[in-house]
Protein backbone atom coordinates (compact mmCIF):
# COMPACT_ATOMS: atom_id res chain seq x y z
CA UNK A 1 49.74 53.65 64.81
CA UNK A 2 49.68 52.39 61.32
CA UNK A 3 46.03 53.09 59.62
CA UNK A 4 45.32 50.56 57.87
CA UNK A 5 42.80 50.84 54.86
CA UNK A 6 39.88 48.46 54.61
CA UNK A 7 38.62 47.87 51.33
CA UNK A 8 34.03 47.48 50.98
CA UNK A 9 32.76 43.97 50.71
CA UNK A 10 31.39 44.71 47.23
CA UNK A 11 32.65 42.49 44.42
CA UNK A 12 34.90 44.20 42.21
CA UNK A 13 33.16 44.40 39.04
CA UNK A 14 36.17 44.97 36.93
CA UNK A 15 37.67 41.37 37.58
CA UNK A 16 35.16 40.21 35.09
CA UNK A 17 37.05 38.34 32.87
CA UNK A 18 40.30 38.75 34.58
CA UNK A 19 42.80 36.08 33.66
CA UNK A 20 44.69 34.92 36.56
CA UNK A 21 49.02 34.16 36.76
CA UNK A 22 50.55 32.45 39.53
CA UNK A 23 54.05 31.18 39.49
CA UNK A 24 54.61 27.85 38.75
CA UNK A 25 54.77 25.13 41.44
CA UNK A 26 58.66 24.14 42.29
CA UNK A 27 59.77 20.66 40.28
CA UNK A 28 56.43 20.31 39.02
CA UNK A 29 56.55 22.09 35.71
CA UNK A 30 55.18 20.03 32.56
CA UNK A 31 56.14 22.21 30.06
CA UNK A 32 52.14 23.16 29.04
CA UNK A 33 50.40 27.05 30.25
CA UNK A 34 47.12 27.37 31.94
CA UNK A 35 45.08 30.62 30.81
CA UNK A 36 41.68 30.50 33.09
CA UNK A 37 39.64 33.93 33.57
CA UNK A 38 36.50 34.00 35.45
CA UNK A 39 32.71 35.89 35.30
CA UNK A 40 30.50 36.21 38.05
CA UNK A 41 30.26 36.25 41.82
CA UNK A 42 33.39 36.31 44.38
CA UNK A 43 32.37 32.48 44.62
CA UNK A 44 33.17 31.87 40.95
CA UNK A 45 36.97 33.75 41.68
CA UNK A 46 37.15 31.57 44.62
CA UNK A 47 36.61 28.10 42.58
CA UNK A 48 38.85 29.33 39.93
CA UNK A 49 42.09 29.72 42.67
CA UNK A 50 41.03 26.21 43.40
CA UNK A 51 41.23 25.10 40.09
CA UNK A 52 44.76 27.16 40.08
CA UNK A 53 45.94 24.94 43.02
CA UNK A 54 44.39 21.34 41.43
CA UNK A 55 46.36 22.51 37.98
CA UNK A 56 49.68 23.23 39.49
CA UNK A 57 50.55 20.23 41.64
CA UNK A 58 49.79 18.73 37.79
CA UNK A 59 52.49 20.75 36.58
CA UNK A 60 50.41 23.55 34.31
CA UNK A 61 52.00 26.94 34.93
CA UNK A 62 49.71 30.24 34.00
CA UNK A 63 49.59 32.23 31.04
CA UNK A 64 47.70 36.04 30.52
CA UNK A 65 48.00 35.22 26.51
CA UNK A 66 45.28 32.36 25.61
CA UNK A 67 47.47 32.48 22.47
CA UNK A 68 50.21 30.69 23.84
CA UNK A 69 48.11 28.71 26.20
CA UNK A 70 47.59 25.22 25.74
CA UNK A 71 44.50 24.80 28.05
CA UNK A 72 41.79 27.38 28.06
CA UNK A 73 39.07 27.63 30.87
CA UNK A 74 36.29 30.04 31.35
CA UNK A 75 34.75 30.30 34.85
CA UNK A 76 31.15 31.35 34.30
CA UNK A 77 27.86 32.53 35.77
CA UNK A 78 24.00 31.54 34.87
CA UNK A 79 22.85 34.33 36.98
CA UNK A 80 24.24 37.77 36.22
CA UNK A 81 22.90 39.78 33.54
CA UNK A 82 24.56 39.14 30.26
CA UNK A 83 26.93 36.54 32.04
CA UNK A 84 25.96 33.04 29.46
CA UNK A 85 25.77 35.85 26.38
CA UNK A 86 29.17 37.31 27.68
CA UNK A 87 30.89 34.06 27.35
CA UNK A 88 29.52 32.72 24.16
CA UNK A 89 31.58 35.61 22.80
CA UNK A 90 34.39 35.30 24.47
CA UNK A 91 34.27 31.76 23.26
CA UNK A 92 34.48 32.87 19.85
CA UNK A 93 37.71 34.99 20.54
CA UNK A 94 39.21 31.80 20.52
CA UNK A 95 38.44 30.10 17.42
CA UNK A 96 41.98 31.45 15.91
CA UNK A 97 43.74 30.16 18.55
CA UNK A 98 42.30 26.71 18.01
CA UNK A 99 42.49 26.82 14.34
CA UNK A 100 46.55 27.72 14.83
CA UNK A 101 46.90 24.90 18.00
CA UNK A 102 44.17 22.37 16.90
CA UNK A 103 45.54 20.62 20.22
CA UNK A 104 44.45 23.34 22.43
CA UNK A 105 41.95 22.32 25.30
CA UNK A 106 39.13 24.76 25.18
CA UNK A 107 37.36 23.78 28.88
CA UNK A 108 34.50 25.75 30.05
CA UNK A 109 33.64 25.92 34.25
CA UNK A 110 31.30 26.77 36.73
CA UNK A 111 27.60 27.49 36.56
CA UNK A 112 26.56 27.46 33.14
CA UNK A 113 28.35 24.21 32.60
CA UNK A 114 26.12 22.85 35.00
CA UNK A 115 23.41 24.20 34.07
CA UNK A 116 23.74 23.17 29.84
CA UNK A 117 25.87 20.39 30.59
CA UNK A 118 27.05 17.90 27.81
CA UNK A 119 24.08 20.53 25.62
CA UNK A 120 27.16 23.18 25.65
CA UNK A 121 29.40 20.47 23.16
CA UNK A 122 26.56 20.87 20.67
CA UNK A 123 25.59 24.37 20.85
CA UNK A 124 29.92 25.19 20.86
CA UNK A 125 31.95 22.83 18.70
CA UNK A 126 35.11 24.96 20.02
CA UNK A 127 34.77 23.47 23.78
CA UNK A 128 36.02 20.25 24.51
CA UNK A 129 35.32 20.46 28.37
CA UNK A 130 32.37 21.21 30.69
CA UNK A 131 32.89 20.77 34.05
CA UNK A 132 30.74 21.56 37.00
CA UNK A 133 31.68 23.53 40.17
CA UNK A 134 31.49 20.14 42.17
CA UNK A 135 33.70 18.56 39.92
CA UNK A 136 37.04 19.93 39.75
CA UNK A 137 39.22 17.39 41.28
CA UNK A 138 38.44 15.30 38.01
CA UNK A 139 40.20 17.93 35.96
CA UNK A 140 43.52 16.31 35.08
CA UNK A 141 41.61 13.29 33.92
CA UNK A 142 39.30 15.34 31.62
CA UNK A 143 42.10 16.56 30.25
CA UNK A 144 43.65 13.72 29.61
CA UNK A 145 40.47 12.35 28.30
CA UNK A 146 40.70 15.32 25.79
CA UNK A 147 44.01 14.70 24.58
CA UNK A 148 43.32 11.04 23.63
CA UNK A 149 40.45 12.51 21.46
CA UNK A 150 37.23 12.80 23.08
CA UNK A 151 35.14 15.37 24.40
CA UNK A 152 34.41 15.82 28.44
CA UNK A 153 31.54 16.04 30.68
CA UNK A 154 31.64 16.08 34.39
CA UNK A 155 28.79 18.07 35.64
CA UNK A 156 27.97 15.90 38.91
CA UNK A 157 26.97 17.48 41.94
CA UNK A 158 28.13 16.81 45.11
CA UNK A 159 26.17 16.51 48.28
CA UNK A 160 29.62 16.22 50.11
CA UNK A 161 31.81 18.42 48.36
CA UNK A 162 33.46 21.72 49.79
CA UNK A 163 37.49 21.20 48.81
CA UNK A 164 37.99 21.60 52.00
CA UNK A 165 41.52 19.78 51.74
CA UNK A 166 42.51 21.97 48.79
CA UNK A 167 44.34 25.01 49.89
CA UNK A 168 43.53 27.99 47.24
CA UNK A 169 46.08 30.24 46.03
CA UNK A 170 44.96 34.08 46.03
CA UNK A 171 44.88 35.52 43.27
CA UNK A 172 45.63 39.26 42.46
CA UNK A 173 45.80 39.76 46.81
CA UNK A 174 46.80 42.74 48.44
CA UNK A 175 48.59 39.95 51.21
CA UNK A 176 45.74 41.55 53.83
CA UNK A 177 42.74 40.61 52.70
CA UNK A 178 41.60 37.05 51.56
CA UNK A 179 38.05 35.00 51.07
CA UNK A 180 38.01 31.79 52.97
CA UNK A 181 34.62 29.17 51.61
CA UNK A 182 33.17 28.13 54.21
CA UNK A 183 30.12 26.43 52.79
CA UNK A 184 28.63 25.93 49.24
CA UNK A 185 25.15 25.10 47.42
CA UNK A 186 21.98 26.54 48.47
CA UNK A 187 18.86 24.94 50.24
CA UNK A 188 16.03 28.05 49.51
CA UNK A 189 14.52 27.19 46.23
CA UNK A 190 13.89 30.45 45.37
CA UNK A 191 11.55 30.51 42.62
CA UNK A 192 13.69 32.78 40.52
CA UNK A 193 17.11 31.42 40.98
CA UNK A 194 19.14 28.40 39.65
CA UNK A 195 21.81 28.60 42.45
CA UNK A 196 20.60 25.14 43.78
CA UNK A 197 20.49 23.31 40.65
CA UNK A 198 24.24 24.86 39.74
CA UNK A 199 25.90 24.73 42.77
CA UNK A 200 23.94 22.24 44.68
CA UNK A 201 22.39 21.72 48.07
CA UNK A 202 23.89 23.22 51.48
CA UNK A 203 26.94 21.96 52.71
CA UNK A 204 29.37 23.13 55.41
CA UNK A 205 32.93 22.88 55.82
CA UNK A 206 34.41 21.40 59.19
CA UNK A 207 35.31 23.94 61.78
CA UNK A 208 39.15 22.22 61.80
CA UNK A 209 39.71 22.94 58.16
CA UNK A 210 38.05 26.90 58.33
CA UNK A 211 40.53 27.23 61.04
CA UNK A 212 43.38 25.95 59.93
CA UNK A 213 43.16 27.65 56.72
CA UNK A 214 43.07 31.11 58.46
CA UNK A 215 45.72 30.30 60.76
CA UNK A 216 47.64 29.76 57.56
CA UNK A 217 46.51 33.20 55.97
CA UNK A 218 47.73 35.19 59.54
CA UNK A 219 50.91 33.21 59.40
CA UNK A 220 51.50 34.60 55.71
CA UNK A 221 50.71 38.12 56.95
CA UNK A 222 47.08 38.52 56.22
CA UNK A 223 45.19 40.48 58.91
CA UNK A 224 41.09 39.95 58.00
CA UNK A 225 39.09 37.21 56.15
CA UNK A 226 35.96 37.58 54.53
CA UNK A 227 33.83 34.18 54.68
CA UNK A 228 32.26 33.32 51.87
CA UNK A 229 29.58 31.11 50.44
CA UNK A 230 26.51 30.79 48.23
CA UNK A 231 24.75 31.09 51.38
CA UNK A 232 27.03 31.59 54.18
CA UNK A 233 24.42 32.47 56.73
CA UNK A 234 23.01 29.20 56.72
CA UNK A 235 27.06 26.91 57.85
CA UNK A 236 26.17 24.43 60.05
CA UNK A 237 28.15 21.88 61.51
CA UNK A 238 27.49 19.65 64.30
CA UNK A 239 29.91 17.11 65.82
CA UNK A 240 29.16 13.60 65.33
CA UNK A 241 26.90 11.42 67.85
CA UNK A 242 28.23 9.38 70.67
CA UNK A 243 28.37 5.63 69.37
CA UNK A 244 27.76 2.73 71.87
CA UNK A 245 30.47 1.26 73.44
CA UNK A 246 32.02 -0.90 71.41
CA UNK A 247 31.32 0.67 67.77
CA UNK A 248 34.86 1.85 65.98
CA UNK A 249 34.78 6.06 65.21
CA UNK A 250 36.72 8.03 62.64
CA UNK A 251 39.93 9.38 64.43
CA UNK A 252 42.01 12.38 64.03
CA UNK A 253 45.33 13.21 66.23
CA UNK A 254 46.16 16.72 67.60
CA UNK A 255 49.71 18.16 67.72
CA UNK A 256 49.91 16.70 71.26
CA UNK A 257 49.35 13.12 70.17
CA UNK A 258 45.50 12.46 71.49
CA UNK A 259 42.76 11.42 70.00
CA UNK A 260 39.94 12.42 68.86
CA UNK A 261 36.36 11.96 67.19
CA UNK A 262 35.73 13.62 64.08
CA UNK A 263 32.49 15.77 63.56
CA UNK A 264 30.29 15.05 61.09
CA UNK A 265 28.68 17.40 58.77
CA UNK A 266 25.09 17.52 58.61
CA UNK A 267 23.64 18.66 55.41
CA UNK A 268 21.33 21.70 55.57
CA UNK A 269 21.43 24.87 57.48
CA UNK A 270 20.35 26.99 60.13
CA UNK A 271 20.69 30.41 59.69
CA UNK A 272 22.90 32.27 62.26
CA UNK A 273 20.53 34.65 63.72
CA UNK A 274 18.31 31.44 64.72
């Protein structure tokens, strides 16, 4: 019998800053690169293959030289030690590159965009984007909103959001392993963390999606998932309430042709071991 090696849980602290390259989506290529690299949690690597996936069906195809690129994004963290002071410099890195492609879109993602929001234009006159984890799907149009000119701000949070729809390329995988979100935000207030003012309040994915997108992943070859989340103890998901007879339902059909109600997500969780 094959062994079969399983790597630890622990987040692999030398992806910091690791630029991602995918190959470009068939019939879709628009002739501009994509160089993104991410800082932070296995959360923040998550968002950024979902970023990868948004960008691609737009036609962007990667880059590992932000010299050549002709969007730049940085995926970053409020919480790590050294994470905002980490990026700041990287942000200066690219000043040439601007100064040589004064079209260049200079973006920057995640949890410190949140948590400075439109702020982050002022303090750096290099970025031209800040867009919070909740807001990704509004990429493309921030970037078109860039090229006509101006600067971009989407830093809305989402009681709703989860991309649930979105399926995530994996980047750098070993084809065994992969991170499925399950739920993001964070209900617990803790007194010394900004995870629910940068990521939001609790909310869970549907059961359907979580399924589907691991029946995906086993059909590709992977053999183990890892769920993830800001909180992932606390998924809950409950289906939705009989209406009275009489009152129209969302619908979803099956492979076999029936039927049926769609569960609702309740915001808010329980943790598993209640």
């Amino acid at each position: 019998m094959m062994d079969l090696v399983i790597p630890d849980k622990i987040h692999d602290e030398s992806r910091q800053g690791e630029a991602l390259i995918l190959e470009p989506a068939a019939g879709k290529n628009n002739g501009r690169k994509l160089y993104i690299e991410s800082y932070g949690c296995a959360m923040n690597f998550s968002d950024s293959e979902i970023v990868a996936s948004i960008l691609l069906e737009q036609g962007f195809e990667t880059t590992a030289d932000y010299s050549v690129a002709d969007v730049i994004f940085i995926n970053t963290c409020s919480i790590r030690e050294n994470a905002e002071q980490r990026v700041r410099n990287r942000l200066k890195e690219f000043t040439i590159a601007k100064v040589k492609n004064p079209g260049l879109v200079v973006g920057v993602l995640g949890c410190m965009a949140e948590r400075l929001k439109s702020k982050f234009l002022e303090e750096e006159k290099l970025v031209d984007v800040v867009v919070g984890p909740d807001a990704y799907r509004d990429l493309p149009n921030l970037i078109d909103q860039v090229d006509s000119g101006q600067k971009a701000v989407n830093v809305l949070l989402s009681r709703e959001e989860t991309y649930a729809d979105i399926s995530p390329v994996r980047l750098n995988s070993n084809g065994i392993n992969a991170f499925v979100s399950i739920m993001r935000g964070c209900d617990n207030m803790c007194s010394f963390c900004v995870v629910p003012f940068t990521r939001g309040r609790e909310r869970s994915r549907d059961p359907q999606s979580i399924v589907a997108e691991c029946t995906d992943l086993f059909n590709k070859g992977y053999r183990e998932v890892t769920l993830l989340g800001q909180n992932v103890d606390s998924y809950k998901w409950r289906p939705r309430p009989a209406l009275p007879e009489g009152e129209e339902t969302e619908k979803s059909i099956d492979e076999s042709g029936a039927a049926e109600s769609l569960p609702v997500r309740e915001v808010g969780g329980v943790n598993f071991a209640n």
